[in-house]
N, C-alpha and C. Protein backbone atom coordinates (compact mmCIF):
# COMPACT_ATOMS: atom_id res chain seq x y z
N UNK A 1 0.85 -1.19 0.00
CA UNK A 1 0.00 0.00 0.00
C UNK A 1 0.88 1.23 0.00
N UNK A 2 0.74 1.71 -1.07
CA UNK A 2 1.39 3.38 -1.06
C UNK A 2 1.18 4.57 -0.08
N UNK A 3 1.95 4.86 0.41
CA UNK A 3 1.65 5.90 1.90
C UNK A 3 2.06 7.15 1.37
N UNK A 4 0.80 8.09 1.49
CA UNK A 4 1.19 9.71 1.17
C UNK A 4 2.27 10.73 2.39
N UNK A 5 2.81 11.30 2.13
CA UNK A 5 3.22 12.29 3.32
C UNK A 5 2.40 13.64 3.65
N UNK A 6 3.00 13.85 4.94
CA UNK A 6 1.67 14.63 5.60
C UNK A 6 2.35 15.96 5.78
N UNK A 7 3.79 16.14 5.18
CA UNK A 7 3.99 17.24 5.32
C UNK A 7 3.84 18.83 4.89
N UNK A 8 3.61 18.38 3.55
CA UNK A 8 3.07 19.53 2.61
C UNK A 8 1.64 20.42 3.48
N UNK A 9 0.98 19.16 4.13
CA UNK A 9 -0.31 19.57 4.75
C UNK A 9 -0.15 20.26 5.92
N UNK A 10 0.69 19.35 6.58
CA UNK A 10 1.14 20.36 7.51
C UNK A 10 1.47 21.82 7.50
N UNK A 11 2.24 21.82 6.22
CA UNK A 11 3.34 23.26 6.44
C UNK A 11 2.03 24.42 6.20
N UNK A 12 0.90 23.42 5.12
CA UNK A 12 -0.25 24.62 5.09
C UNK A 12 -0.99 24.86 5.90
N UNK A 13 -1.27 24.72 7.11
CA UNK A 13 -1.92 24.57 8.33
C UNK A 13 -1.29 25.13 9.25
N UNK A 14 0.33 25.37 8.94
CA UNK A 14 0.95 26.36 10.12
C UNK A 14 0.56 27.43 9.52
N UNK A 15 0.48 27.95 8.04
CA UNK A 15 0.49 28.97 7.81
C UNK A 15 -0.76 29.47 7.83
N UNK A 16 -1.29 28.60 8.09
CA UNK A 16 -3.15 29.41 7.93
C UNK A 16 -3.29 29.71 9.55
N UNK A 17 -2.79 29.24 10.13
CA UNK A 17 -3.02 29.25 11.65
C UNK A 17 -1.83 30.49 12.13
N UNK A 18 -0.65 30.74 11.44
CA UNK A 18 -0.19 31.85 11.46
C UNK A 18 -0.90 33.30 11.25
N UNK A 19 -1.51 32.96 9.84
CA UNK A 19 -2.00 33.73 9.68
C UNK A 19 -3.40 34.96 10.59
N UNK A 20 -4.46 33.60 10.54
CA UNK A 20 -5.40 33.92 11.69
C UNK A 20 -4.76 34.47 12.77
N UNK A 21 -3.60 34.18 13.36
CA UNK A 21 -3.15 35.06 14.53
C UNK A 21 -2.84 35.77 14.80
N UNK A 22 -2.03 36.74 13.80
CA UNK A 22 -1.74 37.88 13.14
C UNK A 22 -2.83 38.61 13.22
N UNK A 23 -4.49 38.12 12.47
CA UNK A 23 -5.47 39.24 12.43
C UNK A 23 -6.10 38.84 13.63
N UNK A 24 -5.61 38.21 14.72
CA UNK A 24 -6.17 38.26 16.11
C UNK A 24 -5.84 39.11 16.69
N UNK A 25 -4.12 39.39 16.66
CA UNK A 25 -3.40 40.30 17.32
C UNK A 25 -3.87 41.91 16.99
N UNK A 26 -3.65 42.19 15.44
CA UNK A 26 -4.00 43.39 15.44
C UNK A 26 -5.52 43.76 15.56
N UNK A 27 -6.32 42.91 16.14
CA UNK A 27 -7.55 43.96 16.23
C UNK A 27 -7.86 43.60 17.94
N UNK A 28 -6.40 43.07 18.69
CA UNK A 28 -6.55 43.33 20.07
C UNK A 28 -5.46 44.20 20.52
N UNK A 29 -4.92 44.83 19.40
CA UNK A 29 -3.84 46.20 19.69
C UNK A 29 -4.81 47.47 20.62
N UNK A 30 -3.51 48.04 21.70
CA UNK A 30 -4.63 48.74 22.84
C UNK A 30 -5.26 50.30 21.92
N UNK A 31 -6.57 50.44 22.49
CA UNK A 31 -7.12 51.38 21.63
C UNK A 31 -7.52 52.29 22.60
N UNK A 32 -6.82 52.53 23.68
CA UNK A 32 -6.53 54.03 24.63
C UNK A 32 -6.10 54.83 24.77
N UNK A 33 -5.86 55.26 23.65
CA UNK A 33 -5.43 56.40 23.23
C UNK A 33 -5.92 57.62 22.42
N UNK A 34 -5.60 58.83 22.72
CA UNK A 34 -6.16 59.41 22.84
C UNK A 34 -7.46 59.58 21.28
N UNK A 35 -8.81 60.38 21.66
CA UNK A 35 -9.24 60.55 20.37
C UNK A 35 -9.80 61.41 19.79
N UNK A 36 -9.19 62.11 18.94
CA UNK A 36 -9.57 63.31 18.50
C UNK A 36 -10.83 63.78 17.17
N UNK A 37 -11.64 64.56 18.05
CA UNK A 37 -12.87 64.55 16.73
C UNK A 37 -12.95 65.92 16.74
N UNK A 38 -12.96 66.24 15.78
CA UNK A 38 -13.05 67.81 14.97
C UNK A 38 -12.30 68.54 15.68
N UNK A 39 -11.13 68.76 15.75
CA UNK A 39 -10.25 69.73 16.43
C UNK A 39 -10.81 71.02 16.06
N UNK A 40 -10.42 71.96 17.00
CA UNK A 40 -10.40 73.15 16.64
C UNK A 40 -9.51 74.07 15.92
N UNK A 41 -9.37 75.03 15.04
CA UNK A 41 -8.55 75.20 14.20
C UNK A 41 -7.52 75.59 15.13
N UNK A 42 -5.93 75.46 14.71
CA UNK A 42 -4.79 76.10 15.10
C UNK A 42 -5.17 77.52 15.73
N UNK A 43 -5.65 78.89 15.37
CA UNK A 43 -6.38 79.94 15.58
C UNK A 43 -6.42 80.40 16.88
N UNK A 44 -7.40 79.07 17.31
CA UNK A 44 -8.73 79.44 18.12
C UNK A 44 -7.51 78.35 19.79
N UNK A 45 -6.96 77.45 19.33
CA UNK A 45 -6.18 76.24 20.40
C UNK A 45 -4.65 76.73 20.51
N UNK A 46 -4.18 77.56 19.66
CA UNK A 46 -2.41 76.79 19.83
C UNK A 46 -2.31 78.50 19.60
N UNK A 47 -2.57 79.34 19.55
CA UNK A 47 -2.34 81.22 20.01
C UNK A 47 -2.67 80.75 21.07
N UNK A 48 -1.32 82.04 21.09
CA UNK A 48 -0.99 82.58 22.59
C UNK A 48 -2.50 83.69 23.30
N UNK A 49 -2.83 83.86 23.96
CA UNK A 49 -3.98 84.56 23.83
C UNK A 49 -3.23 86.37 23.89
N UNK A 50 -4.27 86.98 23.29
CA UNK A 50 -3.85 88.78 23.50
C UNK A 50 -3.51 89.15 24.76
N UNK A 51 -2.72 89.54 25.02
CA UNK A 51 -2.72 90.64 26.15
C UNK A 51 -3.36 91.49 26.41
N UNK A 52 -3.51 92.07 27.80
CA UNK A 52 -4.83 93.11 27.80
C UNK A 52 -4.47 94.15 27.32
N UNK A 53 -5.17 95.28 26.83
CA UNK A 53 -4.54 96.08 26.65
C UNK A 53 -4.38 97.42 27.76
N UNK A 54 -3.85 97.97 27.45
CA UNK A 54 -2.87 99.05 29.09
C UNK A 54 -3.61 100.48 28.56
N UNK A 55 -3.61 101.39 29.44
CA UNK A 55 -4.40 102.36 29.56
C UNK A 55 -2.95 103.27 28.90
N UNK A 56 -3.58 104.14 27.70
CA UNK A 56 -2.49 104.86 27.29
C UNK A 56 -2.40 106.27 28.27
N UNK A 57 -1.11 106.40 28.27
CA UNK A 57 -0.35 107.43 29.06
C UNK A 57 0.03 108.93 28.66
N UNK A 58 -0.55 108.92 27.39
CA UNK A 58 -0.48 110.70 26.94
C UNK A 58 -0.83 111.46 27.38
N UNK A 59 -2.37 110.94 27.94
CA UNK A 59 -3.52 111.61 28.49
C UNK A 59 -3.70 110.96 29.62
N UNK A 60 -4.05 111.69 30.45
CA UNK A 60 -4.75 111.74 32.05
C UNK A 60 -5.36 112.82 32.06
N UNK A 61 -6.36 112.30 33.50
CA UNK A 61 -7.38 113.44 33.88
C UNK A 61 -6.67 114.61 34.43
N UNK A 62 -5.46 114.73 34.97
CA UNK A 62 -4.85 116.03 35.23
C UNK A 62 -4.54 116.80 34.20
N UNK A 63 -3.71 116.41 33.02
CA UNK A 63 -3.43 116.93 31.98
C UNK A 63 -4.89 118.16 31.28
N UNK A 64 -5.74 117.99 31.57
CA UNK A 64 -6.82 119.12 30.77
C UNK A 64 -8.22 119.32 31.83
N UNK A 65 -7.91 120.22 32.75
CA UNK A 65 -9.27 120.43 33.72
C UNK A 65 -9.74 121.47 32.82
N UNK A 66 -11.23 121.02 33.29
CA UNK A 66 -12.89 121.71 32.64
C UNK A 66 -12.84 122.40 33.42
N UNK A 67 -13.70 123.97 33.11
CA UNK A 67 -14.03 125.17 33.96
C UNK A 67 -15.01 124.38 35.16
N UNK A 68 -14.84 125.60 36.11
CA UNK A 68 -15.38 125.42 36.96
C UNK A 68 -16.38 126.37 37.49
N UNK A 69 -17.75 126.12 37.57
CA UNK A 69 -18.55 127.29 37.75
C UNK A 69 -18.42 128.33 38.80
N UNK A 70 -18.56 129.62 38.66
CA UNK A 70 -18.60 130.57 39.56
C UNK A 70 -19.87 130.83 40.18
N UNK A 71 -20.06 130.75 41.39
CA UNK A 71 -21.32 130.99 42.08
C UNK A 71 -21.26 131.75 42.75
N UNK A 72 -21.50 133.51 42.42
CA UNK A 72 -21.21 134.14 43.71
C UNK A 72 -22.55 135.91 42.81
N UNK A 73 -22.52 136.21 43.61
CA UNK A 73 -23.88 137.17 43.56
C UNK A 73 -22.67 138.49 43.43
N UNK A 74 -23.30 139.49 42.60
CA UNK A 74 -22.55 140.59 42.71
C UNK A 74 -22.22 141.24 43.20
N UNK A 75 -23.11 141.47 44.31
CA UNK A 75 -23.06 142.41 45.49
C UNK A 75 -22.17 141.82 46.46
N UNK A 76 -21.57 140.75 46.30
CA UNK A 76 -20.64 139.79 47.14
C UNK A 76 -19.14 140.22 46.28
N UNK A 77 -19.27 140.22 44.65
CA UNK A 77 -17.69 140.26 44.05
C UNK A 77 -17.29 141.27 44.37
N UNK A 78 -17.91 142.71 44.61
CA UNK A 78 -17.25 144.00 44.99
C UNK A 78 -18.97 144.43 46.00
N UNK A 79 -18.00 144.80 47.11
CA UNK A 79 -19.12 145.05 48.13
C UNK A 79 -19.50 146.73 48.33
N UNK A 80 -20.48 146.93 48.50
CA UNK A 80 -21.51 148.11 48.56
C UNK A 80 -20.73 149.29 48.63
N UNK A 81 -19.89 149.21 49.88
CA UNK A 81 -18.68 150.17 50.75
C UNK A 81 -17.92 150.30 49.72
N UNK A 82 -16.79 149.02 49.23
CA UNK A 82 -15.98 149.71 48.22
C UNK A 82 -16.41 150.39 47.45
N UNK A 83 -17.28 150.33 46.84
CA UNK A 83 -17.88 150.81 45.20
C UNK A 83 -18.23 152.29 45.81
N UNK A 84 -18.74 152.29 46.76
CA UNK A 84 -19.19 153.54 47.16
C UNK A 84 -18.07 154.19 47.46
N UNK A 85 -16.69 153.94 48.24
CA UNK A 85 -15.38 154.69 48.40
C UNK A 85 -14.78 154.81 47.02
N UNK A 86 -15.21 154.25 46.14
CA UNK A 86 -14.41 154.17 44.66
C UNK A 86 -15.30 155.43 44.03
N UNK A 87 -16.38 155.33 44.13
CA UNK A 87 -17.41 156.72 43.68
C UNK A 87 -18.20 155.97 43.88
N UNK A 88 -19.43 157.15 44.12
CA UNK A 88 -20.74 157.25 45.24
C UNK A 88 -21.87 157.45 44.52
N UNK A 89 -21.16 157.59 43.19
CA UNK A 89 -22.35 157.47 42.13
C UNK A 89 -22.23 156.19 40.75
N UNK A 90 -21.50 155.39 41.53
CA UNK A 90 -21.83 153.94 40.80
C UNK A 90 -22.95 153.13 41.19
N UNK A 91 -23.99 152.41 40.39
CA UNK A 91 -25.04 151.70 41.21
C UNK A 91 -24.55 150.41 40.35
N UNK A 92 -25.06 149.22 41.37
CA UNK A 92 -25.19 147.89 40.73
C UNK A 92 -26.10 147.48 39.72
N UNK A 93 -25.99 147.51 38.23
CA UNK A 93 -26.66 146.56 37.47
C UNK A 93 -27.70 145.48 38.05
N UNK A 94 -28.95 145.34 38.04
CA UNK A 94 -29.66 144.27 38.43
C UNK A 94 -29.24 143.12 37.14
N UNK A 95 -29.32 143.29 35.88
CA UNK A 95 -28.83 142.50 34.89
C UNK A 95 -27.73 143.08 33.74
N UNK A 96 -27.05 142.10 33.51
CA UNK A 96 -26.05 142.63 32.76
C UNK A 96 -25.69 141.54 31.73
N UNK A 97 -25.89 141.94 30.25
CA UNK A 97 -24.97 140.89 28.86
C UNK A 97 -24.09 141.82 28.50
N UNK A 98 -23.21 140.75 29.04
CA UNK A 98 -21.76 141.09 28.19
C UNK A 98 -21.21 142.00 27.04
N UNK A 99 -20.89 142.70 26.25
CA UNK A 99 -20.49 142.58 24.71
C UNK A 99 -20.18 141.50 24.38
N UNK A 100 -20.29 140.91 23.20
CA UNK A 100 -19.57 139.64 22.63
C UNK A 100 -18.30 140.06 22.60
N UNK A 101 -17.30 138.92 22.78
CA UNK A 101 -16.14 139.30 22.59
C UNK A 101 -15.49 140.01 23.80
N UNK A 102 -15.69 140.73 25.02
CA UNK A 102 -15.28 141.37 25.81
C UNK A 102 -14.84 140.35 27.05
N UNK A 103 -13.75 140.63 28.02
CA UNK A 103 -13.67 139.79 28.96
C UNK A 103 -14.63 139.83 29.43
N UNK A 104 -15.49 140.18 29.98
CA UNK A 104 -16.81 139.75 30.73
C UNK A 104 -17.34 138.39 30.02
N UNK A 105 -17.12 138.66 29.01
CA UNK A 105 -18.21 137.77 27.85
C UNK A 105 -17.38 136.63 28.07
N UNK A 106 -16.06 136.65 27.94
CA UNK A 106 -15.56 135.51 28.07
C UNK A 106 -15.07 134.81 29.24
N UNK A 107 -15.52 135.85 30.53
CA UNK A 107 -15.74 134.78 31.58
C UNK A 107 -17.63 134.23 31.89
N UNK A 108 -18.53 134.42 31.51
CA UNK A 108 -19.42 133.80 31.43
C UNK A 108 -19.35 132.62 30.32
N UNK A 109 -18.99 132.79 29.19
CA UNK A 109 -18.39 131.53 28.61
C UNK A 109 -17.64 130.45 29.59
N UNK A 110 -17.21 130.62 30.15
CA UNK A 110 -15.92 129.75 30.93
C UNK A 110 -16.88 129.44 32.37
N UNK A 111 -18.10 129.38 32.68
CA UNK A 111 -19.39 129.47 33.90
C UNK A 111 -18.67 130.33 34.75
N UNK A 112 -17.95 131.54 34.24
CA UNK A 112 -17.80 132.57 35.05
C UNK A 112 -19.26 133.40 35.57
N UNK A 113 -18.67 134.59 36.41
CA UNK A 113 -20.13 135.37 36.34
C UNK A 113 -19.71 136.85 36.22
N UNK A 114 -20.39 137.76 35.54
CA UNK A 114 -19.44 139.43 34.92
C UNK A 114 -20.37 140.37 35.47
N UNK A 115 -20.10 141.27 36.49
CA UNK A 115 -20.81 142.39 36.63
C UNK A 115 -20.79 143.72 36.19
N UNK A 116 -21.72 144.63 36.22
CA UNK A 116 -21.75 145.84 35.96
C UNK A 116 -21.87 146.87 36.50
N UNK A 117 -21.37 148.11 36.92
CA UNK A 117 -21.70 149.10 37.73
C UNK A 117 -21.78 149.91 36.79
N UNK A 118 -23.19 151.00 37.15
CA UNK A 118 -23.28 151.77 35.52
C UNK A 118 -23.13 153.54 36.86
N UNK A 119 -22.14 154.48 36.24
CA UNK A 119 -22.08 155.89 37.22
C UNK A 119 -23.49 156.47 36.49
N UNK A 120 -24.39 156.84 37.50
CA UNK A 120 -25.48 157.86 36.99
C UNK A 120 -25.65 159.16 37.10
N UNK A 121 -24.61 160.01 37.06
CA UNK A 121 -23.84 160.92 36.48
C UNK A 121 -23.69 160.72 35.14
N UNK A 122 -22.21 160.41 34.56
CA UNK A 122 -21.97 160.39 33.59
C UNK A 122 -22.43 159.25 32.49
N UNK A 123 -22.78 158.42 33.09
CA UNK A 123 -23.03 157.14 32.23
C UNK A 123 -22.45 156.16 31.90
N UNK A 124 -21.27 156.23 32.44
CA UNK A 124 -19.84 155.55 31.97
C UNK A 124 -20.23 154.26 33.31
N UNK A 125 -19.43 153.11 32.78
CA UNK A 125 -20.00 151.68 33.08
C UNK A 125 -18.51 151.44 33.99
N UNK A 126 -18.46 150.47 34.58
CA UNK A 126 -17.20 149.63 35.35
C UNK A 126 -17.52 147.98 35.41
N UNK A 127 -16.39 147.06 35.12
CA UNK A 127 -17.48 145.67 34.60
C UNK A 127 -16.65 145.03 35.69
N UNK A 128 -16.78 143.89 36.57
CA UNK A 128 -15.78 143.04 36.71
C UNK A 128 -16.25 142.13 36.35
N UNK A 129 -15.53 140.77 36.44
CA UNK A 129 -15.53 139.48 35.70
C UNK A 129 -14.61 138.67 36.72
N UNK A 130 -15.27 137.36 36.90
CA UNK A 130 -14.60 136.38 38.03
C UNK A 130 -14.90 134.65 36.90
N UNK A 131 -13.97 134.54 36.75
CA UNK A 131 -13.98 132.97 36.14
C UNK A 131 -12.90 131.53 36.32
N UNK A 132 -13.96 130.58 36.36
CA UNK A 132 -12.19 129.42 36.80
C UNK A 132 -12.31 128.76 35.26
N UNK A 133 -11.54 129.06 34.19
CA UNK A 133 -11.68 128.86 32.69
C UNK A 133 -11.12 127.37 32.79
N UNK A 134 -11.36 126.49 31.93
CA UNK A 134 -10.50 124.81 31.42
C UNK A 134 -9.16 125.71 31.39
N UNK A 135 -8.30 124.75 31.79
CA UNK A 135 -6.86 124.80 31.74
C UNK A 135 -6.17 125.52 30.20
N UNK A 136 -6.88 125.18 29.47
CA UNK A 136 -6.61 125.62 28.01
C UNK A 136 -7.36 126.63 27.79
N UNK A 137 -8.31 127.45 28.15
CA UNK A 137 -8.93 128.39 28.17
C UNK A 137 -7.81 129.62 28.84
N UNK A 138 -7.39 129.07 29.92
CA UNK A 138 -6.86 130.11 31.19
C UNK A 138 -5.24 130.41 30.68
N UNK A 139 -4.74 129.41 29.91
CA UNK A 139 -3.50 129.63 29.19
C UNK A 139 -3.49 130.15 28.11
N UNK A 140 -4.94 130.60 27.46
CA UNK A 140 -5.27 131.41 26.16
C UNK A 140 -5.05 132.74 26.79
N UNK A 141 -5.86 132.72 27.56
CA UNK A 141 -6.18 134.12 28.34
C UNK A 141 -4.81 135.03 28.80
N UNK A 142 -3.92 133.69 29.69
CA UNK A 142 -3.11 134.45 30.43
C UNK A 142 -1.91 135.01 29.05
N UNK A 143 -1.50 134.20 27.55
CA UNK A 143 -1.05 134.09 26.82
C UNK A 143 -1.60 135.90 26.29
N UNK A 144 -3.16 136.16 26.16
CA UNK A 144 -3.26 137.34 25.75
C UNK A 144 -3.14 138.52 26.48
N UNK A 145 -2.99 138.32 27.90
CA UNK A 145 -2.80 139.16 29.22
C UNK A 145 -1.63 140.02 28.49
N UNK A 146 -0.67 138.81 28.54
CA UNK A 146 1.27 139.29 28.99
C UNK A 146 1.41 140.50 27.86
N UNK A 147 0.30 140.80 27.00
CA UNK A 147 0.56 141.79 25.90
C UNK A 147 0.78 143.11 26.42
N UNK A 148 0.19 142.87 27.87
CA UNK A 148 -0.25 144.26 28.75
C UNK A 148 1.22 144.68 29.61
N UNK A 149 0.88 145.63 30.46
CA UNK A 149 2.09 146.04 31.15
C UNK A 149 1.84 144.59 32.15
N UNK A 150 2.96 144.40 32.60
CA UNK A 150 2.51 143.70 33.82
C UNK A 150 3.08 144.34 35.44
N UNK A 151 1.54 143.89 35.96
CA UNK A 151 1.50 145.47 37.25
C UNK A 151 1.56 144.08 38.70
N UNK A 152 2.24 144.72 39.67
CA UNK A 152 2.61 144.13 41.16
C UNK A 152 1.29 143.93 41.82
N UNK A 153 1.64 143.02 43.05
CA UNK A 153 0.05 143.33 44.13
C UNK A 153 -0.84 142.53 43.81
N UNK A 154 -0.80 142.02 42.48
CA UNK A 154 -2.11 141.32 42.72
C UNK A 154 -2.19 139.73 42.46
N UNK A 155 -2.79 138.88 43.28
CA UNK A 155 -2.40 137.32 42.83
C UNK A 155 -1.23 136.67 42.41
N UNK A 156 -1.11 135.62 41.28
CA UNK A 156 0.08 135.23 40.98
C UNK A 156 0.57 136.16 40.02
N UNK A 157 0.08 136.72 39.41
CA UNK A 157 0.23 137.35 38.03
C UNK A 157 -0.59 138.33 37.73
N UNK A 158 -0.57 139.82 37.03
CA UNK A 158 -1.54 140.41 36.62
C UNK A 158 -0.75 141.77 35.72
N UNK A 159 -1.81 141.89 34.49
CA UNK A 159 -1.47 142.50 33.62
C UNK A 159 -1.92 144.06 33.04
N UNK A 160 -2.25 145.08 32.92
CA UNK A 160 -2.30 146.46 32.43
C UNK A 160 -2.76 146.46 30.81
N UNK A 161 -3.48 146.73 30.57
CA UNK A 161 -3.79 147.08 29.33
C UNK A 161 -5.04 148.51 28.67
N UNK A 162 -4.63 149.31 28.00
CA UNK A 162 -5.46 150.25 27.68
C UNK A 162 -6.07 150.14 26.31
N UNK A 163 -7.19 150.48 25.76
CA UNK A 163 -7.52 150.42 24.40
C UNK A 163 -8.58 151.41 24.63
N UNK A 164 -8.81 152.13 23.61
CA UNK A 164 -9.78 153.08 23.28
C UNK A 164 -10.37 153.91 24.19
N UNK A 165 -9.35 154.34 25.25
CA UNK A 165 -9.65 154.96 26.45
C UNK A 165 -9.61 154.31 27.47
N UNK A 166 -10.37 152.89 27.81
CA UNK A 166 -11.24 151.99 28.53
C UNK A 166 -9.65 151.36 29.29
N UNK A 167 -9.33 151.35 30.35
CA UNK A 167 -8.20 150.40 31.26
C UNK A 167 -9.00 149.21 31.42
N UNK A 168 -8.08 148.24 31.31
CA UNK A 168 -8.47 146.72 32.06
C UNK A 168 -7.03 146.27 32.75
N UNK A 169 -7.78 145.56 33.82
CA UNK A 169 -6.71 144.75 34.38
C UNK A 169 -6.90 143.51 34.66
N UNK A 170 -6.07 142.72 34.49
CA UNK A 170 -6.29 141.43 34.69
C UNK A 170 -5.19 140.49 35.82
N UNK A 171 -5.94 139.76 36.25
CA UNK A 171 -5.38 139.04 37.66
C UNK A 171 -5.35 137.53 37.69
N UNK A 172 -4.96 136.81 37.49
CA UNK A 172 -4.47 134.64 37.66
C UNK A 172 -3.94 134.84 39.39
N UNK A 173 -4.87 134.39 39.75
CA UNK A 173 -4.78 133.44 40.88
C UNK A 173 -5.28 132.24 41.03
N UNK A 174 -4.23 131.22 41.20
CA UNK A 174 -4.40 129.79 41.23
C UNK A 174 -5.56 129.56 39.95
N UNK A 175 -6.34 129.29 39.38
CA UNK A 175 -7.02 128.81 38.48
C UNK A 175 -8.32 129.79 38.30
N UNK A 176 -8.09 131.02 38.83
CA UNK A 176 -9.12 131.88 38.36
C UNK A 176 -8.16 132.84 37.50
N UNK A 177 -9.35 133.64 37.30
CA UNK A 177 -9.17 134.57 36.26
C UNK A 177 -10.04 135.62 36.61
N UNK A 178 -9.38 136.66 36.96
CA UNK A 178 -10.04 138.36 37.39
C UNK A 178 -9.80 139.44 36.36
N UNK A 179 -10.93 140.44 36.15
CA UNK A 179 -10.68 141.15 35.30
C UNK A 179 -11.40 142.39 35.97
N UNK A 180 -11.04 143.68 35.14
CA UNK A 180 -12.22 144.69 35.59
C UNK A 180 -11.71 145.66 34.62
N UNK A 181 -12.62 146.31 34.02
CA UNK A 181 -12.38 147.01 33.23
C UNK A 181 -13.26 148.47 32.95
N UNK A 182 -12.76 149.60 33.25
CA UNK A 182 -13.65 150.82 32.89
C UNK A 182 -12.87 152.49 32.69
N UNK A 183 -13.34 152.90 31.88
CA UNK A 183 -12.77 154.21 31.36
C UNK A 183 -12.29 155.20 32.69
N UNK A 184 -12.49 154.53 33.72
CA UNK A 184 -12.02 155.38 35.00
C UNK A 184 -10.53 154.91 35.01
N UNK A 185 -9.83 153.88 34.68
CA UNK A 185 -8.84 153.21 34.75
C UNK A 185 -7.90 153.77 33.75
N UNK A 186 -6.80 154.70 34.26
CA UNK A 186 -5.80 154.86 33.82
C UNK A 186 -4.49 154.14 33.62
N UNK A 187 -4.17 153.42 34.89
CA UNK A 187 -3.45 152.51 35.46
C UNK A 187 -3.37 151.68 36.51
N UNK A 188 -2.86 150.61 36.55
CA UNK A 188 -3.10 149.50 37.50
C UNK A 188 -3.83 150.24 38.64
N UNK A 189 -3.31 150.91 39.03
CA UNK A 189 -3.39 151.58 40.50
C UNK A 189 -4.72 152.06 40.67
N UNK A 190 -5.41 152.54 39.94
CA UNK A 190 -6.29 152.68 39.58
C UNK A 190 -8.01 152.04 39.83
N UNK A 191 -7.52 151.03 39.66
CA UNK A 191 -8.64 149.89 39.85
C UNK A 191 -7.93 148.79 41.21
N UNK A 192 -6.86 149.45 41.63
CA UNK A 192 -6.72 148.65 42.82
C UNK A 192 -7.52 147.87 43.77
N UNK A 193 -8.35 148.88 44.41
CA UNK A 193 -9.57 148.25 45.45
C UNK A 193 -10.89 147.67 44.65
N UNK A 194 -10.80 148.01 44.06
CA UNK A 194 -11.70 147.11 43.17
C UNK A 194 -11.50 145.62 42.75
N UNK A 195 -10.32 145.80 42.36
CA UNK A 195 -9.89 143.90 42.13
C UNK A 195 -9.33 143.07 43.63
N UNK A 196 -9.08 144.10 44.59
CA UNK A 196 -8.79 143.27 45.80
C UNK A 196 -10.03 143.44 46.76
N UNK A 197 -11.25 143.98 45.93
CA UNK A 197 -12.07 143.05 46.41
C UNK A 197 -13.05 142.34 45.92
N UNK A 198 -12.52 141.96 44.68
CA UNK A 198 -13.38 141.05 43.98
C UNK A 198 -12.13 139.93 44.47
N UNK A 199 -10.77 139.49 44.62
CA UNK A 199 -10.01 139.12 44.94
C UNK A 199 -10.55 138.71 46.54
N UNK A 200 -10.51 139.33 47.23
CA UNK A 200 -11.15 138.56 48.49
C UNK A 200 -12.35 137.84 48.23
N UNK A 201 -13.35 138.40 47.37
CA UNK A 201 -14.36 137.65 47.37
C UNK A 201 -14.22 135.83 47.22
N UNK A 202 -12.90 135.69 46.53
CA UNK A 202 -12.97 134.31 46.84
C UNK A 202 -11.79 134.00 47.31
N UNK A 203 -11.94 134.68 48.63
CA UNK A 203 -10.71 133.91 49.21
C UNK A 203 -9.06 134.41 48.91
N UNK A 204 -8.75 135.03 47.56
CA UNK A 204 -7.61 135.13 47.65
C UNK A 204 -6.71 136.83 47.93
N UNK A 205 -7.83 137.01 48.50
CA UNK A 205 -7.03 139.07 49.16
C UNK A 205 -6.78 138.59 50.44
């Protein structure tokens, strides 16, 4: 009896059984790792985030103060007595507008407040003016002052100026602004008691 060999069969039976083990192994490879579904773009995950941004330093609230209103009654900026030792025939204005354009005018612009004394005699007027102007207002002002003589005595600073007869003088103390102006005014000296006591009126005579 002729006997076959069994090896050929064999060798195909390791390899099929190799095989199968192979696709055992890889579909018990570990699957804990990590898993990513729809990332988010680069953009939005992997930037650095902005920095805040910092308060710029050109500007501050000191750098530019707003006027400051004047609250004071007229009969308070130059009192009854002076006006009357200055002449006895000045009376107080119950109301008074400005000229456009005149310091008076431009301390009610600035929530100053501008008075009037009108002589009833001659007719001739005397104005003062009390204002705390924006910082840039008061450096316009004091800028058009220095055109004037500049006269002693009064506040930090104060200036002389004549036009068309009419004297004015003008006075910077600390953040106000004093003026007075009338055809009685020849020179500083002149309107002396008058601006030191619109000058006391707030404090600084």
């Amino acid at each position: 009896m002729k006997r076959f060999s069994t090896r050929p069969v064999l060798a195909v039976a390791a390899m099929a059984i190799a095989a199968i083990s192979a696709i055992a192994l890889t579909g018990c490879q570990d699957q804990s790792g990590p898993e990513v579904v729809n990332p988010l773009p680069p953009s939005a995950t992997d930037l650095p985030a902005s920095p805040e941004p910092t308060p710029s330093s050109s500007t501050t609230g000191d750098d530019v103060r707003e006027a400051v209103a004047v609250n004071l009654d007229c009969s308070a900026v130059v009192d009854a007595q002076t006006m009357y030792d200055f002449n006895p025939n000045f009376g107080l204005l119950s109301s008074f507008s400005p000229d456009a354009g005149s310091l008076a005018a431009q301390a009610v612009a600035s929530k100053g407040v501008a008075c009037r004394w009108l002589n009833q005699t001659s007719g001739v007027t005397l104005d003062v003016s009390i204002a705390r102007p924006s910082s840039t207002d008061l450096e316009a002002a004091q800028a058009l002052a220095r055109s004037g003589t500049a006269a002693s005595g009064f506040g930090d600073a104060a200036y002389f100026s004549s036009s068309g007869g009419t004297g004015a003088l003008q006075v910077f103390a600390g953040d106000y602004w004093l003026t007075t102006t009338s055809v009685f005014y020849s020179q500083a000296a002149d309107a002396a008691s008058i601006m030191n006591a619109a000058l006391k009126s707030i404090g600084k005579g």
